[in-house]
Each structure stands twice: as C-alpha cells, then as structure tokens.
N, C-alpha and C. Protein backbone atom coordinates (compact mmCIF):
# COMPACT_ATOMS: atom_id res chain seq x y z
N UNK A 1 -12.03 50.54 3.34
CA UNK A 1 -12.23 49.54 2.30
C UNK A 1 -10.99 48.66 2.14
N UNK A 2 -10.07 48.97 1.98
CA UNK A 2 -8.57 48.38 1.61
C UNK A 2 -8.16 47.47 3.42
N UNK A 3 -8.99 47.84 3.93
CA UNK A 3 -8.48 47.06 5.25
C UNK A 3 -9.70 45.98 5.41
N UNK A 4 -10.73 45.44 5.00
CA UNK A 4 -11.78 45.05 4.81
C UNK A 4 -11.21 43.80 3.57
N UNK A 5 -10.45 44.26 2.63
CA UNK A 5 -10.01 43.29 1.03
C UNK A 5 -8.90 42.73 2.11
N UNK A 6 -8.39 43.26 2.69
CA UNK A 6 -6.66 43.06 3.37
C UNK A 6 -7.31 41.77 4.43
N UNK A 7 -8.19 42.19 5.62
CA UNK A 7 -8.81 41.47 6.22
C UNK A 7 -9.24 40.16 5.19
N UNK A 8 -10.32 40.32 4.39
CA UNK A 8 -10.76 39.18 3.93
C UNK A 8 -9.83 38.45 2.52
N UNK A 9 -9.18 39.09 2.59
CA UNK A 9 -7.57 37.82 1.74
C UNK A 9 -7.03 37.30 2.78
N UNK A 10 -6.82 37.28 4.47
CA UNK A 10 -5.80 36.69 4.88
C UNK A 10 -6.47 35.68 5.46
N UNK A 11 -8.33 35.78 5.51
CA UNK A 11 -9.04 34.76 6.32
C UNK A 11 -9.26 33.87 4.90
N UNK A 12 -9.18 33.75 3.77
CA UNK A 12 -9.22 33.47 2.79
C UNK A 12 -7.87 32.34 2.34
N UNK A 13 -6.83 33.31 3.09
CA UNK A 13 -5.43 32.64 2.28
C UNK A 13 -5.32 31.63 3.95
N UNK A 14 -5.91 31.92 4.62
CA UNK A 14 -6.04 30.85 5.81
C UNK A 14 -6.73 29.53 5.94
N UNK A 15 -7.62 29.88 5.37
CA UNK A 15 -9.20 28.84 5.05
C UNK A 15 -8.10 28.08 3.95
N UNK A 16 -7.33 28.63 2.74
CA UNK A 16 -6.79 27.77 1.80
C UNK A 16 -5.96 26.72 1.91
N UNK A 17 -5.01 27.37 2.96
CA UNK A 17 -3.84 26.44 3.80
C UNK A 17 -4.32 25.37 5.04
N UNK A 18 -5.56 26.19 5.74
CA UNK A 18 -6.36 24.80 6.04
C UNK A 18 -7.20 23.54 5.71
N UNK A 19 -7.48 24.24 4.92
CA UNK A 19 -8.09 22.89 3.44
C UNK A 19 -6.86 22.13 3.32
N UNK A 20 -5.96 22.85 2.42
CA UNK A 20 -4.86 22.07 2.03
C UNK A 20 -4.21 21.15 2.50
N UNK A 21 -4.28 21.51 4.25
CA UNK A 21 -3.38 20.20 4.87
C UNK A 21 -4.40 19.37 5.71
N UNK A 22 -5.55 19.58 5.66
CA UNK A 22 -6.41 18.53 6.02
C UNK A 22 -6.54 17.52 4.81
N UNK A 23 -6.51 18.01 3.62
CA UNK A 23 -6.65 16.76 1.98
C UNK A 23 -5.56 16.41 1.94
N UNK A 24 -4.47 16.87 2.42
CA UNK A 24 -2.75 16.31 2.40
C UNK A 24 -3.12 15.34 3.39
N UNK A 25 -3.38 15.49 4.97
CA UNK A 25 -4.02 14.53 6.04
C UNK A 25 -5.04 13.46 5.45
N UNK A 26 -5.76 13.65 4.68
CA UNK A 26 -7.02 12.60 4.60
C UNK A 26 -6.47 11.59 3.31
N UNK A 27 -5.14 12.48 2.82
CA UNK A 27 -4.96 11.56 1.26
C UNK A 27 -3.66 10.31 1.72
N UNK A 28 -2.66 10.91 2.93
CA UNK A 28 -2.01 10.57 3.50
C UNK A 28 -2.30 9.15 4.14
N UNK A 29 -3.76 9.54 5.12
CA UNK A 29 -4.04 8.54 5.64
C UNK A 29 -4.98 7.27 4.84
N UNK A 30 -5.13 7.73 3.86
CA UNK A 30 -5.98 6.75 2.68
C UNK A 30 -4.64 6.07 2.39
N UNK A 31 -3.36 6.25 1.89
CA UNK A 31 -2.70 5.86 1.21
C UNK A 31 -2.04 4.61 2.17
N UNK A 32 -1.82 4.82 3.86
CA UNK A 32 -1.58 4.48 4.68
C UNK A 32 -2.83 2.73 4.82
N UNK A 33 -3.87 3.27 4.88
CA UNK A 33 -4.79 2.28 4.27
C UNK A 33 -4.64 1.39 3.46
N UNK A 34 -4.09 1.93 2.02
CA UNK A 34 -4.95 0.96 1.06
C UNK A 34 -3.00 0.28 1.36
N UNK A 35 -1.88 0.77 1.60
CA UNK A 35 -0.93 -0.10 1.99
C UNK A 35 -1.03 -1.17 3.38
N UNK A 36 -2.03 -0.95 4.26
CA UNK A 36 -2.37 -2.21 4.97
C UNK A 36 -3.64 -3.12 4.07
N UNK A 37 -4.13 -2.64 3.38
CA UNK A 37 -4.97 -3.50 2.81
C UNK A 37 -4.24 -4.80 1.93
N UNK A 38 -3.46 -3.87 1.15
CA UNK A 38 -2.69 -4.66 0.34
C UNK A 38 -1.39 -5.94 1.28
N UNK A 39 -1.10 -5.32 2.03
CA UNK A 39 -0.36 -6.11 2.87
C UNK A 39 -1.39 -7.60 3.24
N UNK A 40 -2.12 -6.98 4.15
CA UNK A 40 -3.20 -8.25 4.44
C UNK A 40 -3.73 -9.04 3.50
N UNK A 41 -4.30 -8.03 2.46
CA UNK A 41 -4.81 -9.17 1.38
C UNK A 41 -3.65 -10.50 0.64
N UNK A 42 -2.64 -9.66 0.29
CA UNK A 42 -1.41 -10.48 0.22
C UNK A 42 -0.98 -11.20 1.14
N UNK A 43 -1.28 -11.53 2.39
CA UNK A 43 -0.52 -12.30 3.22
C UNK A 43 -1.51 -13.59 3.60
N UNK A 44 -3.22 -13.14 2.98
CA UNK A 44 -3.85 -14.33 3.07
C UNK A 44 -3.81 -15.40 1.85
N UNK A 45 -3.52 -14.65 0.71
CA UNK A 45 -3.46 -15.57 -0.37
C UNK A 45 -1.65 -16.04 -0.74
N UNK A 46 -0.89 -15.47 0.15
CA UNK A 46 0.23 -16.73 0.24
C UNK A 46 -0.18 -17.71 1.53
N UNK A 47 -0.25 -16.86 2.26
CA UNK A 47 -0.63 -18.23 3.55
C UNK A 47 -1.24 -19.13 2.75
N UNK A 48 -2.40 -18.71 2.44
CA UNK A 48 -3.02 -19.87 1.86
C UNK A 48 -2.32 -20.87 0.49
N UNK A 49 -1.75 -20.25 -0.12
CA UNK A 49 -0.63 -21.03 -1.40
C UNK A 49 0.27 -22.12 -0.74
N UNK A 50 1.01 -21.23 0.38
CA UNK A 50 1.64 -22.02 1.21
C UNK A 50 1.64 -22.69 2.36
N UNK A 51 1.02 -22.20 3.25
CA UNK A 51 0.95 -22.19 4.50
C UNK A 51 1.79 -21.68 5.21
N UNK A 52 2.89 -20.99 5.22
CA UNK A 52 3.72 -19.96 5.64
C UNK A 52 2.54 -19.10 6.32
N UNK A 53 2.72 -18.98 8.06
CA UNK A 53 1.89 -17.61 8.71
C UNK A 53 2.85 -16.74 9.13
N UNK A 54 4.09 -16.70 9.26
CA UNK A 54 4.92 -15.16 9.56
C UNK A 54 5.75 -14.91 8.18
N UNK A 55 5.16 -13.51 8.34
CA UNK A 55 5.55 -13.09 7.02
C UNK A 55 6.39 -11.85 7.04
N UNK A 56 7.60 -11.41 5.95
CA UNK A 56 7.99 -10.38 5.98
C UNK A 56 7.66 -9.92 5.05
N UNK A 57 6.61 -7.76 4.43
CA UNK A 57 5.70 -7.50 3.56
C UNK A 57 6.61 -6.18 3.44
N UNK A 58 6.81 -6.56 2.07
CA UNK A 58 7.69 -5.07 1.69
C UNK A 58 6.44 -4.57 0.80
N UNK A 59 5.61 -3.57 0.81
CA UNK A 59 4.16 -2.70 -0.05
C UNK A 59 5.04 -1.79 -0.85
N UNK A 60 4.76 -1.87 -2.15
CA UNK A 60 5.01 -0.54 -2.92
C UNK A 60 4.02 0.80 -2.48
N UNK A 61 4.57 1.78 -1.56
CA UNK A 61 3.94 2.72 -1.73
C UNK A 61 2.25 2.95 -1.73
N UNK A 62 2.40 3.34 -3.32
CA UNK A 62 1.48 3.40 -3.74
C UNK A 62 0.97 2.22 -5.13
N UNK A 63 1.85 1.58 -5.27
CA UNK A 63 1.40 0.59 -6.59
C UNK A 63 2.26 0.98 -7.97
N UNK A 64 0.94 0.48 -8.59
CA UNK A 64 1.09 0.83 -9.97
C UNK A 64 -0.17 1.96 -10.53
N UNK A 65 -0.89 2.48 -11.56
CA UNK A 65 -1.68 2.90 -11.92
C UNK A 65 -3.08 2.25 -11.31
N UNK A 66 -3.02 0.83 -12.01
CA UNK A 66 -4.14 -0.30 -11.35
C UNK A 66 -3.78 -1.11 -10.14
N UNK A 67 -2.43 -1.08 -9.66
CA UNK A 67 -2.52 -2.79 -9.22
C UNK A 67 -1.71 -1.91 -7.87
N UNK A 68 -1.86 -2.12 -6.84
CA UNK A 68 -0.85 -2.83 -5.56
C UNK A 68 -0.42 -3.36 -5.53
N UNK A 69 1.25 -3.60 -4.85
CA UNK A 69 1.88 -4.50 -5.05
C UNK A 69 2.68 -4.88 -4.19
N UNK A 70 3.17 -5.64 -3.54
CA UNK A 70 4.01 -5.99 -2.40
C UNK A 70 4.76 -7.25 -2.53
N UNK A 71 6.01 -7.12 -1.72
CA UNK A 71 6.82 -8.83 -1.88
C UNK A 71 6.82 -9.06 -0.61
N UNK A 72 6.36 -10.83 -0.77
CA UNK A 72 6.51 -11.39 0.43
C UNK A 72 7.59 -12.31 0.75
N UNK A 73 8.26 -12.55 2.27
CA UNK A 73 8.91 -13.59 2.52
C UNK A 73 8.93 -14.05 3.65
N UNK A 74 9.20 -15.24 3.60
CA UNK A 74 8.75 -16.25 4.61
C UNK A 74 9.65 -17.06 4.79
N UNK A 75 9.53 -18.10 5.84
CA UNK A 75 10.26 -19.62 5.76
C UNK A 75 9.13 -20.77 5.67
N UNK A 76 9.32 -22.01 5.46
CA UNK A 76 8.26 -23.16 5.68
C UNK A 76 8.35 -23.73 7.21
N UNK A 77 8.01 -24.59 7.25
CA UNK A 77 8.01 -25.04 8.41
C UNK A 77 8.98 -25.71 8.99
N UNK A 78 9.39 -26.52 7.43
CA UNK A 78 11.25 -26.70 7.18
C UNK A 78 12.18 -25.75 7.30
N UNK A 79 11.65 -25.09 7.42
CA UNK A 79 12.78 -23.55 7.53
C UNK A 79 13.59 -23.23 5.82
N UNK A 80 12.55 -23.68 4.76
CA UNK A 80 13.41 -23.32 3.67
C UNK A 80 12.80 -22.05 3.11
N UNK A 81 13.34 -20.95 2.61
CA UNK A 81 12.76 -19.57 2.96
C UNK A 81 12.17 -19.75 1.30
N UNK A 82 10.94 -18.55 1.27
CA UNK A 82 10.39 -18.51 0.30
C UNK A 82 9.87 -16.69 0.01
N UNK A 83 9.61 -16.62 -1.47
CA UNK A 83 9.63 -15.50 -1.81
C UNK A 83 8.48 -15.27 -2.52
N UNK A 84 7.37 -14.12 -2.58
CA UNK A 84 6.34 -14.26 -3.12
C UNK A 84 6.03 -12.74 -3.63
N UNK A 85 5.70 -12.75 -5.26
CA UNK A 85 5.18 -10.94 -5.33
C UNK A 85 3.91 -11.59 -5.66
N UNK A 86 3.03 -10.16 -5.02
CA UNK A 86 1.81 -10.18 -5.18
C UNK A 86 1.23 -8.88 -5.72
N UNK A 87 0.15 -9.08 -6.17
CA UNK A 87 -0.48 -7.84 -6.67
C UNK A 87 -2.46 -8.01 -6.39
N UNK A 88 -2.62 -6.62 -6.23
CA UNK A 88 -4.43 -6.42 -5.58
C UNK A 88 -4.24 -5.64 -6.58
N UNK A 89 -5.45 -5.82 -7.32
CA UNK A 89 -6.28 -4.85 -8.62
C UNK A 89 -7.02 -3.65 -7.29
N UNK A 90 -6.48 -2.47 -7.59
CA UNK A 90 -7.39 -1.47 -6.73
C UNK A 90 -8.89 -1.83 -7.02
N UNK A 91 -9.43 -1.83 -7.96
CA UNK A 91 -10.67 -1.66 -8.36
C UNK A 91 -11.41 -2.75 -7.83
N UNK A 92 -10.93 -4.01 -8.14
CA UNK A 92 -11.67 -5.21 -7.43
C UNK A 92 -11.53 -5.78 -6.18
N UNK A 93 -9.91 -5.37 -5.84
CA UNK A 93 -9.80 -5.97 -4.37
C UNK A 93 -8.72 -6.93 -4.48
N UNK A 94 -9.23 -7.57 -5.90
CA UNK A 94 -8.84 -9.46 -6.26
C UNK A 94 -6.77 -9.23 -5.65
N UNK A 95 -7.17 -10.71 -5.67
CA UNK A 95 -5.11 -10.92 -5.40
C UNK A 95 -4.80 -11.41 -6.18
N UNK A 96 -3.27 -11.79 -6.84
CA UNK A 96 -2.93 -12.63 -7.31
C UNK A 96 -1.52 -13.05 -6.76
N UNK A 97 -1.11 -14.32 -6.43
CA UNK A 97 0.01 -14.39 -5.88
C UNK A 97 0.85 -15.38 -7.02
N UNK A 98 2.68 -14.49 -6.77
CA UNK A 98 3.06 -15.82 -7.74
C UNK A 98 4.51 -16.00 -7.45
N UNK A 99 5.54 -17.12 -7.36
CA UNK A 99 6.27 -17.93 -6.68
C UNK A 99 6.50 -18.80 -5.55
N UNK A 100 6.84 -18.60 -4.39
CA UNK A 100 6.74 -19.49 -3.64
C UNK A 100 7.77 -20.63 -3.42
N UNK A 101 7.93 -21.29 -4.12
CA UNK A 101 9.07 -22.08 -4.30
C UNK A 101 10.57 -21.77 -4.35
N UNK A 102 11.28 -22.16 -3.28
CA UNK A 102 12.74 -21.56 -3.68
C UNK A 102 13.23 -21.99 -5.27
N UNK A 103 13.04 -22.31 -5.81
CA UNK A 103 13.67 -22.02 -7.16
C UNK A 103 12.74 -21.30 -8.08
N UNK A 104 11.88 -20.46 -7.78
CA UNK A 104 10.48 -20.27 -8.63
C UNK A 104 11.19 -18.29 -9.08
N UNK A 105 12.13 -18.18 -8.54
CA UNK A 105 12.75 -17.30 -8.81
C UNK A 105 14.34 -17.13 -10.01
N UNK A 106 13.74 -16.91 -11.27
CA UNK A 106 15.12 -16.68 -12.43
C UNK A 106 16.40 -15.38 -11.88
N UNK A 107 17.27 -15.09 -11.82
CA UNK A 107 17.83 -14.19 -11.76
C UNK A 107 18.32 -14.02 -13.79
N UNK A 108 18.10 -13.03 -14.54
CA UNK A 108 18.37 -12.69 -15.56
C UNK A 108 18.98 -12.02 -15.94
C-alpha cells in the first residue's frame, strides 16, 4: 500500500511540474505576442501621423493594467529625429499616438 501512495504522489508531483511549465510556456509566449502586437499596432499609427517608416520600438513588457505601451523613434525624411509614446487599450486593440514633433516633448 505505502508503495502504491509513494508511486502515485511522484506521478502526481510530475503531472504538476508538467502543467506548470507548459502555462509558464503558453503565458510566456502570449506575452511575447501581445508585445509584437503592440509594437506593430504602434508603428502603423505613427507612420501614419508622420510618415516616418523605420522605426526604433522600445514595448513595455507587459503594459499597464489596461493599456500597452511603447516609445517610438524615428527620423523624417529631413533627418530631424522624432519621438512618439503610444498606447493599445488591451481590450479594444484601439491606438493612440502622441508627439511627434521635435519640440512636442517638455522636459519638467
């Protein structure tokens, strides 16, 4: 009997640790996701603000509670460099982009 409980705790405490790092794997690679999502979505609604197409995309992680968030930077075509934070509402997708302009930035 005691080798039977012994047996079925270690296929048990095995099955647990394999769960565990497959939802560590699947949460990992979601998170990996929704930071290219956010990248892309952000890089079409400055392109489009500006017209800037090479971009440099720093992604927070994981965000905020609601929002994704990433900073963008760029040059124009003039070569005068520009700076942009953006944010994607997880829930809707939506973007919002805001600066752009080299002076559109306060230092405080």
């Amino acid at each position: 009997m005691t080798n039977a409980l012994l047996r079925a705790a270690l296929i048990g405490g095995a099955l647990a640790l394999s769960l565990s790092a497959s939802a560590s794997a699947s949460s990992d690679d979601a998170w990996i996701e929704f930071q290219k999502d956010v990248a892309s979505r952000c890089k079409t609604a400055a392109t489009k603000d500006s017209g800037v197409n090479a971009w440099t995309v720093s992604v927070s992680a994981f965000g905020s509670q609601r929002f994704g968030m990433a900073i963008l930077t760029g040059k124009t075509k003039g070569g005068v460099p520009v700076k942009y934070a953006c944010a994607m509402d997880k829930k809707t997708k939506a973007v919002e982009v805001a600066g752009g302009e080299p002076s559109g930035w306060a230092a405080r």
